[in-house]
C-alpha atoms as a PDB file:
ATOM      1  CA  UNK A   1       0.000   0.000   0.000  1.00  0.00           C
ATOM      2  CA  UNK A   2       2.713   2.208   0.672  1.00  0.00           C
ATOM      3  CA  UNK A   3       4.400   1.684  -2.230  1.00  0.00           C
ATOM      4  CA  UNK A   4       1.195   2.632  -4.402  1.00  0.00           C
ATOM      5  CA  UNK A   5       0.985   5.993  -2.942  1.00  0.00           C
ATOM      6  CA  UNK A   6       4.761   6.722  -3.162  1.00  0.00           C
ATOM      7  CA  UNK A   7       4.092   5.973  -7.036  1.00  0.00           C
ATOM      8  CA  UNK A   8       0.482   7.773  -6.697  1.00  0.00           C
ATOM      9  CA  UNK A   9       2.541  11.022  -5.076  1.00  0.00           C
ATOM     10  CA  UNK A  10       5.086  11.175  -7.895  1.00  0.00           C
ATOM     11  CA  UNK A  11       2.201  11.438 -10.200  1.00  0.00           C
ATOM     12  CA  UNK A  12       0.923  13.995  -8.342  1.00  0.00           C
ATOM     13  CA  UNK A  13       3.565  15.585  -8.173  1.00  0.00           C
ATOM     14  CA  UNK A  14       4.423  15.984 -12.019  1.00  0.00           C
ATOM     15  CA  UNK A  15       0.634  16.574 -12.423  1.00  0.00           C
ATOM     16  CA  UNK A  16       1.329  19.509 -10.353  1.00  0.00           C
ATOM     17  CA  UNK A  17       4.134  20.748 -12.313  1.00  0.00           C
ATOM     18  CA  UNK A  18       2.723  19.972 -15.429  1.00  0.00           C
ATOM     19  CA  UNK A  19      -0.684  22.173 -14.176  1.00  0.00           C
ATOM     20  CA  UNK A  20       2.021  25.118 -13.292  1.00  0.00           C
ATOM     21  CA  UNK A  21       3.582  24.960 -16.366  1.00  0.00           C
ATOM     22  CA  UNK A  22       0.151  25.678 -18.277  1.00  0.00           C
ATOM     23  CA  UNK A  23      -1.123  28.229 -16.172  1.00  0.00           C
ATOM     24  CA  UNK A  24       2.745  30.164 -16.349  1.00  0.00           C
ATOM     25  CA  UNK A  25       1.897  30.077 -20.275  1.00  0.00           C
ATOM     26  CA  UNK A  26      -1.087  31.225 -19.686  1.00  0.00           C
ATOM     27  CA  UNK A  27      -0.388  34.179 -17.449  1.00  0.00           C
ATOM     28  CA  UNK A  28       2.206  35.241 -19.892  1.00  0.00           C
ATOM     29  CA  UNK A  29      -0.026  34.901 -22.777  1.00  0.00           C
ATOM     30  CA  UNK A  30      -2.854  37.193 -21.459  1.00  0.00           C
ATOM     31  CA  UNK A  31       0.077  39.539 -20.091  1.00  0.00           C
ATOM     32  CA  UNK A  32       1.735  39.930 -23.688  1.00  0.00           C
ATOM     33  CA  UNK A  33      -1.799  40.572 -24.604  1.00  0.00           C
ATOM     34  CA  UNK A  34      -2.857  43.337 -23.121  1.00  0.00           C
ATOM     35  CA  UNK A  35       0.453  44.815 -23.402  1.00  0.00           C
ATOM     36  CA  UNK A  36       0.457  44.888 -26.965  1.00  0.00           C
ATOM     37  CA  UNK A  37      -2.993  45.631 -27.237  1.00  0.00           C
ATOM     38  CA  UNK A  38      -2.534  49.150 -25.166  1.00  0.00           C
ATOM     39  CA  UNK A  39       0.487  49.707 -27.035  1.00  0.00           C
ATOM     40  CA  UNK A  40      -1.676  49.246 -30.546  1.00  0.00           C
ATOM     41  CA  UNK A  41      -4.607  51.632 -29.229  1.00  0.00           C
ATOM     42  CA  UNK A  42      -2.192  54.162 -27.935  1.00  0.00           C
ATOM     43  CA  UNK A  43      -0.995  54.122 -31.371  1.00  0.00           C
ATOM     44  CA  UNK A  44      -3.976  54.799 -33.276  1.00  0.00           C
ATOM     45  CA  UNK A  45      -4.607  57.009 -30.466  1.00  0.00           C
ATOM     46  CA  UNK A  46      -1.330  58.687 -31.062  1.00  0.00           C
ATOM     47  CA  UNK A  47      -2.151  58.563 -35.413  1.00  0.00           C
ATOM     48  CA  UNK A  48      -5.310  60.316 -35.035  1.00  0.00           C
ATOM     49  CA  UNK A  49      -4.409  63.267 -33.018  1.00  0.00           C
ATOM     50  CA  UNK A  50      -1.506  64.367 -34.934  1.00  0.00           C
ATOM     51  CA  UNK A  51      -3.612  63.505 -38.336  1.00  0.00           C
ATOM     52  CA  UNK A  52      -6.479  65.649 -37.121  1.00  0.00           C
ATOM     53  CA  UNK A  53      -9.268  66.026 -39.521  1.00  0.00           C
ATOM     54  CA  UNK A  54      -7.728  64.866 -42.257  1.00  0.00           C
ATOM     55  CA  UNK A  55      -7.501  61.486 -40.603  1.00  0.00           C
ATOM     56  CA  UNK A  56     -10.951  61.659 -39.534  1.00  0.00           C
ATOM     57  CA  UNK A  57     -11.823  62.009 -43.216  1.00  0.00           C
ATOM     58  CA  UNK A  58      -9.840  59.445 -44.597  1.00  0.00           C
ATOM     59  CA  UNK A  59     -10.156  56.576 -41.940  1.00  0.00           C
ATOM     60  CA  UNK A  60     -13.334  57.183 -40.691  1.00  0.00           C
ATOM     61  CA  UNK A  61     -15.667  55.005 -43.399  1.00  0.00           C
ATOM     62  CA  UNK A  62     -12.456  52.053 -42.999  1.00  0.00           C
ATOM     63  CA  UNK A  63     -13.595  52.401 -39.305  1.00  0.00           C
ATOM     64  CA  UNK A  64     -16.872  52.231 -39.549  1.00  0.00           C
ATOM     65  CA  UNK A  65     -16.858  49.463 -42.046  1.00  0.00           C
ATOM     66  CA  UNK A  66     -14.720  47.480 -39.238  1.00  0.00           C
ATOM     67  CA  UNK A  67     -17.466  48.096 -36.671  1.00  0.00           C
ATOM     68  CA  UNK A  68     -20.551  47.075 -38.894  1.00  0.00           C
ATOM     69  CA  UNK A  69     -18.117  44.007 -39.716  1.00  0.00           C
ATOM     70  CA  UNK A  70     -19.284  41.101 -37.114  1.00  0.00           C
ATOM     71  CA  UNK A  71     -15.144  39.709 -37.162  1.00  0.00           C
ATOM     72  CA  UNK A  72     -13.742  43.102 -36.760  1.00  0.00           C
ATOM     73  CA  UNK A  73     -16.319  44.346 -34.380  1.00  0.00           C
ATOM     74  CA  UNK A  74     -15.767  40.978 -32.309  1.00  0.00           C
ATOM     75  CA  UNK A  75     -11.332  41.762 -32.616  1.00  0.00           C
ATOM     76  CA  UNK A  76     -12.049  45.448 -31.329  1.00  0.00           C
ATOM     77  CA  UNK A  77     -14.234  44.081 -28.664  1.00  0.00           C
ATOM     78  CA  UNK A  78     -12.126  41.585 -27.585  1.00  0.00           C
ATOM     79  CA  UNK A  79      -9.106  43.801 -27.376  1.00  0.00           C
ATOM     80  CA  UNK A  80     -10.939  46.236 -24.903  1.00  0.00           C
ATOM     81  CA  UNK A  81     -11.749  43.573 -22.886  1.00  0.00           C
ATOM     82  CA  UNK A  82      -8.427  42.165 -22.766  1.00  0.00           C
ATOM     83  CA  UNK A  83      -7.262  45.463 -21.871  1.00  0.00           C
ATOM     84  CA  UNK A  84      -9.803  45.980 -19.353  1.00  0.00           C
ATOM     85  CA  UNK A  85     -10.054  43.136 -17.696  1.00  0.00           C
ATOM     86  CA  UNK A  86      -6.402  41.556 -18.464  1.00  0.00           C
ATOM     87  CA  UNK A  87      -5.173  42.380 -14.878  1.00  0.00           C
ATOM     88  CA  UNK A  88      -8.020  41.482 -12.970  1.00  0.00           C
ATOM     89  CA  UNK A  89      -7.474  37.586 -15.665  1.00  0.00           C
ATOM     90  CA  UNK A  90      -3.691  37.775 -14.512  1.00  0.00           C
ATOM     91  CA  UNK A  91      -4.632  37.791 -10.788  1.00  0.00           C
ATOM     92  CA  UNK A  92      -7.157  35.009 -10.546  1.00  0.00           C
ATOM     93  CA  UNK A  93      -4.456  32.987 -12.383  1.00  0.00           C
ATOM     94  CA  UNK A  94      -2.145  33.119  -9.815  1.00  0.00           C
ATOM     95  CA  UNK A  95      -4.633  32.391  -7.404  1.00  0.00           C
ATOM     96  CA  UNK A  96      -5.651  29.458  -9.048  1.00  0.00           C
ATOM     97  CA  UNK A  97      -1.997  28.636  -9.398  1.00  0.00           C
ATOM     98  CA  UNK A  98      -0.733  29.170  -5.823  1.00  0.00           C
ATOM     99  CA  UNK A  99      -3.973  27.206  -4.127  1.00  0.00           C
ATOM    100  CA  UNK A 100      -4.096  23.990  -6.920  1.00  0.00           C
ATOM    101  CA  UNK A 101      -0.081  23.115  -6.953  1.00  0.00           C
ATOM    102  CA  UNK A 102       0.533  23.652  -3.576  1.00  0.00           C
ATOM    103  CA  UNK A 103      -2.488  21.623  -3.042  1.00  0.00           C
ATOM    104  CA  UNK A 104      -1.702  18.691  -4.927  1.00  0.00           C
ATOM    105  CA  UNK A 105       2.308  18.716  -3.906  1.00  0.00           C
ATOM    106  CA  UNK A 106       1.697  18.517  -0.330  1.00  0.00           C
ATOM    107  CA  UNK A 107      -0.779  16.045  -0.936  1.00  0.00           C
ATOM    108  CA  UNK A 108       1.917  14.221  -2.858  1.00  0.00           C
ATOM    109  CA  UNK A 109       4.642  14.492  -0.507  1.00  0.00           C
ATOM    110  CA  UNK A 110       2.399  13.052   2.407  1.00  0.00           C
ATOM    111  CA  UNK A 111       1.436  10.099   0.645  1.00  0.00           C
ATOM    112  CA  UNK A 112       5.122   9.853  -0.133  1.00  0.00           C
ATOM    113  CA  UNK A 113       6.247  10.518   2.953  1.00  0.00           C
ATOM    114  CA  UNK A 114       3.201  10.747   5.942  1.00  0.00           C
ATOM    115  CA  UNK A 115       5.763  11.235   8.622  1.00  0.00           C
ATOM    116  CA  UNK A 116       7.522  13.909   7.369  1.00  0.00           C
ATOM    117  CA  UNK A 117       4.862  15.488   5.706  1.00  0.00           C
ATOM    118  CA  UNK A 118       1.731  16.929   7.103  1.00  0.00           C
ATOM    119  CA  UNK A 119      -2.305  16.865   5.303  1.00  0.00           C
ATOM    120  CA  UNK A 120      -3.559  20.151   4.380  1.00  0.00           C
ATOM    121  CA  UNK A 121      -6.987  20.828   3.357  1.00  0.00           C
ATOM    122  CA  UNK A 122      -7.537  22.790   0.200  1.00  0.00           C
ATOM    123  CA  UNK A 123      -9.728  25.707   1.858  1.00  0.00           C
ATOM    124  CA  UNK A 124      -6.200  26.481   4.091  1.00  0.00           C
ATOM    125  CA  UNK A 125      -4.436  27.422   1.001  1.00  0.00           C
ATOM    126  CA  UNK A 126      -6.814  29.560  -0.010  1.00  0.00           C
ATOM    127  CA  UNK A 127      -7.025  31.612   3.663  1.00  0.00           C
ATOM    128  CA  UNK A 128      -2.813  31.134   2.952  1.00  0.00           C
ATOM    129  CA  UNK A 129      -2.861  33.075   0.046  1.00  0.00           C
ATOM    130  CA  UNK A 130      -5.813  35.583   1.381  1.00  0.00           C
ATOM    131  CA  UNK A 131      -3.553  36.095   4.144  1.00  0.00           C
ATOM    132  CA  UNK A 132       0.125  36.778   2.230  1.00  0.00           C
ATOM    133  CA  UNK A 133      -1.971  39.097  -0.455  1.00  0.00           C
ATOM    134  CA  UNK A 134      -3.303  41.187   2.430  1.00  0.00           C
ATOM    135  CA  UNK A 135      -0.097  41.214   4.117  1.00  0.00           C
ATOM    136  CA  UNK A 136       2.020  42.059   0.836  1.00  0.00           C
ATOM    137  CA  UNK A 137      -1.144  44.578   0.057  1.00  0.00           C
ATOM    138  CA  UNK A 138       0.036  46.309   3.446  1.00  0.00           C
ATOM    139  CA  UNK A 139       3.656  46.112   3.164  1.00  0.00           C
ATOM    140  CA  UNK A 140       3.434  47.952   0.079  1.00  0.00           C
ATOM    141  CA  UNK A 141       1.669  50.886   1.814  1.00  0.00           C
ATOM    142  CA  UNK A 142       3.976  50.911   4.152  1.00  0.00           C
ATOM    143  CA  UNK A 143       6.958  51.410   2.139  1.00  0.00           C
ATOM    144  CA  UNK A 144       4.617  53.732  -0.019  1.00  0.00           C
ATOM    145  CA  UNK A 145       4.559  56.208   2.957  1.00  0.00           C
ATOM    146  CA  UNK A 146       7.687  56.041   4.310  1.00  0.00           C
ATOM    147  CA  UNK A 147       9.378  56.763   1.005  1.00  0.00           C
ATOM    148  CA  UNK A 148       6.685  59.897   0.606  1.00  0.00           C
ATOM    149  CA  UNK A 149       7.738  60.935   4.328  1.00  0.00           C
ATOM    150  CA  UNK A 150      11.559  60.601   3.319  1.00  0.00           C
ATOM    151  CA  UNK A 151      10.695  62.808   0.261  1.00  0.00           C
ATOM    152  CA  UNK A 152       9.092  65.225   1.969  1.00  0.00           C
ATOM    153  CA  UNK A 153      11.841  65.110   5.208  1.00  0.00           C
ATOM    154  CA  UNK A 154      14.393  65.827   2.450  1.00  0.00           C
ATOM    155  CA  UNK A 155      12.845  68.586   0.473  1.00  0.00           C
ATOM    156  CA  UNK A 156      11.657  70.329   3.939  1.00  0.00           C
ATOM    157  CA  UNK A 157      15.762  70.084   5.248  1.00  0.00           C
ATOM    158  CA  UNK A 158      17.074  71.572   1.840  1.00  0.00           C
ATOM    159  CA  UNK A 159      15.019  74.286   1.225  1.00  0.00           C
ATOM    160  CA  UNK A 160      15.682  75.303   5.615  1.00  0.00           C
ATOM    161  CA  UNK A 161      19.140  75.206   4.309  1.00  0.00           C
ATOM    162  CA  UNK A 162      18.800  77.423   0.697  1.00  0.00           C
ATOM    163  CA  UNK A 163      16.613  79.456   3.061  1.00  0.00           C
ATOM    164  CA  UNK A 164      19.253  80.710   5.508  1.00  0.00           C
ATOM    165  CA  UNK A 165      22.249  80.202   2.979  1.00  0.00           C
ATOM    166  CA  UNK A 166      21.030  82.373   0.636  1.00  0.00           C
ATOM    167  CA  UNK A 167      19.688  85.111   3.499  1.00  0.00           C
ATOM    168  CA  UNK A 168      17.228  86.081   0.658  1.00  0.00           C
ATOM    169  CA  UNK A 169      14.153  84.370   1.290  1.00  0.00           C
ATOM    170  CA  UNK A 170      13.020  81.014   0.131  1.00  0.00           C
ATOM    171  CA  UNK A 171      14.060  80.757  -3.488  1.00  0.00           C
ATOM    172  CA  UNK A 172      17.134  83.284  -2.855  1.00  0.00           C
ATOM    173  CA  UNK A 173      18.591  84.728  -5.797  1.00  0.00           C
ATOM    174  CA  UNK A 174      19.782  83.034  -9.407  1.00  0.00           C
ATOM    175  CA  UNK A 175      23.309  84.213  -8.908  1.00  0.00           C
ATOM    176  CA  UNK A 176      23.461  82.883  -5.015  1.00  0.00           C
ATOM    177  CA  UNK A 177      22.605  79.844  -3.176  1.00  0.00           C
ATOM    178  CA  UNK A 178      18.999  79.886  -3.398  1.00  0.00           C
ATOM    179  CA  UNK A 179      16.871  76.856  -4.623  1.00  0.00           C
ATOM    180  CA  UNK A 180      17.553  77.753  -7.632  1.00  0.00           C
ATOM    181  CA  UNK A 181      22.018  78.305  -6.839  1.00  0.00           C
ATOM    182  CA  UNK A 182      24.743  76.517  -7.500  1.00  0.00           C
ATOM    183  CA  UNK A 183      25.198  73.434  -5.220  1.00  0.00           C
ATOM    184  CA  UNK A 184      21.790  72.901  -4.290  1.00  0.00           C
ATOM    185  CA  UNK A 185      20.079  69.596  -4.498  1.00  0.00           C
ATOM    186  CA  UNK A 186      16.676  69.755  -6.420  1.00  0.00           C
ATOM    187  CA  UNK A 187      14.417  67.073  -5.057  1.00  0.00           C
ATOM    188  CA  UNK A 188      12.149  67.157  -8.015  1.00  0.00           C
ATOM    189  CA  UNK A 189      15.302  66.282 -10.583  1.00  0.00           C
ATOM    190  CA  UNK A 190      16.561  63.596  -7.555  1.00  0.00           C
ATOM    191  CA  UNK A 191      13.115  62.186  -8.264  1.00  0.00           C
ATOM    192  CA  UNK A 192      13.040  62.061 -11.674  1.00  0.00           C
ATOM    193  CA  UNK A 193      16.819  60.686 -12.030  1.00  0.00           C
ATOM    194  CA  UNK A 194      16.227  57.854  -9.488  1.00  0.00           C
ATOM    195  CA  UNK A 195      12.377  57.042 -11.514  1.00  0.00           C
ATOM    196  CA  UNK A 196      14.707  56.823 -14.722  1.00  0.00           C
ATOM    197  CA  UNK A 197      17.365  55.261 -13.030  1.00  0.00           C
ATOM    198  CA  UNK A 198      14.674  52.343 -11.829  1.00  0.00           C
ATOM    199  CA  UNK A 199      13.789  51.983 -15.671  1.00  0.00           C
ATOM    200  CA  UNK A 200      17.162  52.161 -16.922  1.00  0.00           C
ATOM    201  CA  UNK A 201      17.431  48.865 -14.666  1.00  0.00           C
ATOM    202  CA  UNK A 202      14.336  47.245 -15.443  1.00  0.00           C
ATOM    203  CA  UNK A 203      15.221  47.848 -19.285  1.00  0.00           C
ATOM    204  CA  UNK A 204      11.836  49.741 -19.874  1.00  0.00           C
ATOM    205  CA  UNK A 205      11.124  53.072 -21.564  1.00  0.00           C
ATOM    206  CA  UNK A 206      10.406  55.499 -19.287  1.00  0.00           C
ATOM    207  CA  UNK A 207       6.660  56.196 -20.306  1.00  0.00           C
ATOM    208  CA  UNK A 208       6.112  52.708 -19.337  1.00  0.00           C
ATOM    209  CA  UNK A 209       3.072  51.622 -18.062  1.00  0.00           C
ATOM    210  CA  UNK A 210       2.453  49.146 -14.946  1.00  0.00           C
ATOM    211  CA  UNK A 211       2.170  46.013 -17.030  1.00  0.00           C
ATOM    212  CA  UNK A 212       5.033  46.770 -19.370  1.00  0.00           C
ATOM    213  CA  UNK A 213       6.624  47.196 -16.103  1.00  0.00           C
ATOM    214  CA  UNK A 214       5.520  43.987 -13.972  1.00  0.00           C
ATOM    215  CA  UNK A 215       6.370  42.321 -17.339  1.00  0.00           C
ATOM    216  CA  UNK A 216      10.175  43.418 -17.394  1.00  0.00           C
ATOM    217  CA  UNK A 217      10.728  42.425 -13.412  1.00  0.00           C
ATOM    218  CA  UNK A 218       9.371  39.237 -13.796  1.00  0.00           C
ATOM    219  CA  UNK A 219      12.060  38.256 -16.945  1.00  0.00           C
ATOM    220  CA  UNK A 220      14.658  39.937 -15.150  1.00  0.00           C
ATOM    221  CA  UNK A 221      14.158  38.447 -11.478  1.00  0.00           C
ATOM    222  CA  UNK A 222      13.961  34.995 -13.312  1.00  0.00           C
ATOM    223  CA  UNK A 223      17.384  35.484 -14.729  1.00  0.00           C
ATOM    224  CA  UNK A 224      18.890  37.038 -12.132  1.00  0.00           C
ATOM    225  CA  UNK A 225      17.471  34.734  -8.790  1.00  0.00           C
ATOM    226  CA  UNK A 226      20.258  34.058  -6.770  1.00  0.00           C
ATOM    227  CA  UNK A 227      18.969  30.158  -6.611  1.00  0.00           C
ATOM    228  CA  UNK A 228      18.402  30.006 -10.981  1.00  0.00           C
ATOM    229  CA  UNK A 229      21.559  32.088 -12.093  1.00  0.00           C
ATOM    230  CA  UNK A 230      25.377  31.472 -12.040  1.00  0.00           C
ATOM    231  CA  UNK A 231      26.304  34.953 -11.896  1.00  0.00           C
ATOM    232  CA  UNK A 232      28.841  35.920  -9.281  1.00  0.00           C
ATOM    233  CA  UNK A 233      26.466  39.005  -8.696  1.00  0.00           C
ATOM    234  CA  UNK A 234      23.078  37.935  -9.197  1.00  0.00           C
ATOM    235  CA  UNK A 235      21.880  38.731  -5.719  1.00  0.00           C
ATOM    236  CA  UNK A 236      22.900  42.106  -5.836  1.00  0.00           C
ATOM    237  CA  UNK A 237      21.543  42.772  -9.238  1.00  0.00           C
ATOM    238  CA  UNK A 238      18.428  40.600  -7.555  1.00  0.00           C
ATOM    239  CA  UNK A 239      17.812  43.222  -4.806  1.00  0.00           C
ATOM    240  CA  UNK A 240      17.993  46.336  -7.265  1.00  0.00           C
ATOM    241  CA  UNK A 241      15.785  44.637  -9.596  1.00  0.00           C
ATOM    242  CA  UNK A 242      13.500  44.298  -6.495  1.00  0.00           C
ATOM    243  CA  UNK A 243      14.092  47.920  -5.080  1.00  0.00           C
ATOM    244  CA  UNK A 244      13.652  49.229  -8.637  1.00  0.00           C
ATOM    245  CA  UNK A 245      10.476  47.820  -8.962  1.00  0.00           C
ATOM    246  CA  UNK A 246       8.547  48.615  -5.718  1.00  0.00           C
ATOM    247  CA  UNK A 247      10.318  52.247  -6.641  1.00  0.00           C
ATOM    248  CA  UNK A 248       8.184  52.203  -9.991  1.00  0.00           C
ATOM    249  CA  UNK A 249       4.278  52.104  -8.219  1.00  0.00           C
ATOM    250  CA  UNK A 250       1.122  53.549 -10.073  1.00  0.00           C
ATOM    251  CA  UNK A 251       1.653  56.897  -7.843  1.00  0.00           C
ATOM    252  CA  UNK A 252       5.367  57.218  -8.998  1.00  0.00           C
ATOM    253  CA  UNK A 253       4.265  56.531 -12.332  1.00  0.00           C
ATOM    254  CA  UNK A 254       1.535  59.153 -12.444  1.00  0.00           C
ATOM    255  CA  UNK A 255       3.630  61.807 -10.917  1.00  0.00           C
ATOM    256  CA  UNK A 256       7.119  61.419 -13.325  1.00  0.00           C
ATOM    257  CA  UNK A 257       3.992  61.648 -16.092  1.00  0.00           C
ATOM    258  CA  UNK A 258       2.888  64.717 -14.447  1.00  0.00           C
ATOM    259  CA  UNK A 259       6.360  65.880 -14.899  1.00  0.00           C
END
């Protein structure tokens, strides 16, 4: 009997890998998706503002005819919903990822191995991953304020400095040591050099959007994991992947495109 679940659990266990594999492919599919898909409508976007009317006149029976067209009306709608709803797709897949492998491997590894390995229901992997979402949900907060409150500690301590340096008020004079002086450390520039900096290391352009973004961390963390590469400095790279990305949120994003 024993020896029929040790060969049932290895089963399970490539069933489980196999399942992983498939739902990977799939994530990545939907994510290529609706990155290309914004990318496409930001360019048509992007073709018919600097056309104007004359594109309006030219394209605008071609776009119609596409719309009236059941296949092209179904490609246009499908590509809005892909773009609308590709995150929200993305996330339930690696729910359903997280809660079905580690599912079936433990399951596998007890009836490998029932000493060493403990039974866990399905329904605790799901309050597992509720948990470490709402955990990771708060840690990013977190971080989010304190890096605000060190932004706003720094800019407060410079301009207390160009204020009694220059001994002319708050933005002092051009020629002196103002805000504006020689010397003095702009924390809007700081910003945007460490935002481009992030990017630079992420290898994205810098009007990158959040998928384009999660996208490029995900490639580069897989190649750079200190357990998957060989490199003699993949945990450092690792960790500025890591900082780069937390650095690059949806309120950095919007206020570097503010810029």
């Amino acid at each position: 009997m024993k020896m029929i679940k040790k060969i049932l659990g290895k089963i399970l266990m490539g069933i489980s890998g196999l399942i992983a594999i498939v739902i990977d492919g799939l994530i990545q599919l939907t994510e290529n998706i609706v990155v290309y898909t914004g990318k496409f409508l930001k360019g048509c976007l992007a073709v018919a503002s600097m056309g104007g009317c004359l594109f309006f006149l030219l394209f605008a029976n071609l776009g119609l005819r596409i719309l009236t067209n059941s296949i092209g009306f179904s490609v246009i709608a499908l590509m809005l919903l892909f773009l609308i709803f590709g995150g929200r797709v993305v996330s339930e897949l690696k729910y359903r990822k997280y809660i079905i492998t580690e599912f079936l491997r433990n399951t596998a590894n007890y009836w490998i191995d029932e000493e060493k390995y403990t039974y866990k229901t399905f329904h605790s992997y799901k309050e597992a991953y509720r948990r470490a979402e709402e955990e990771r949900i708060r840690e990013e907060q977190r971080r989010y304020y304190e890096q605000q409150r060190q932004w706003e500690e720094r800019f407060k301590q410079q301009w207390y400095q160009q204020y009694h340096q220059s001994g002319q008020g708050t933005y002092g004079s051009y020629g002196g040591q103002g805000a504006y002086g020689q010397g003095s450390m702009n924390p809007t520039l700081d910003f945007k050099n460490k935002f481009e900096r992030s990017c630079d290391i992420l290898g994205v352009p810098y009007d990158a959007d959040r998928q384009q973004i999660k996208t490029a961390y995900r490639k580069k963390a897989k190649e750079y994991h200190p357990d998957l590469s060989k490199l003699p400095d993949a945990t450092k790279r690792f960790q500025e992947l890591n900082t780069a990305h937390e650095f690059l949120s949806d309120e950095n994003l919007q206020r570097y495109g503010r810029m």
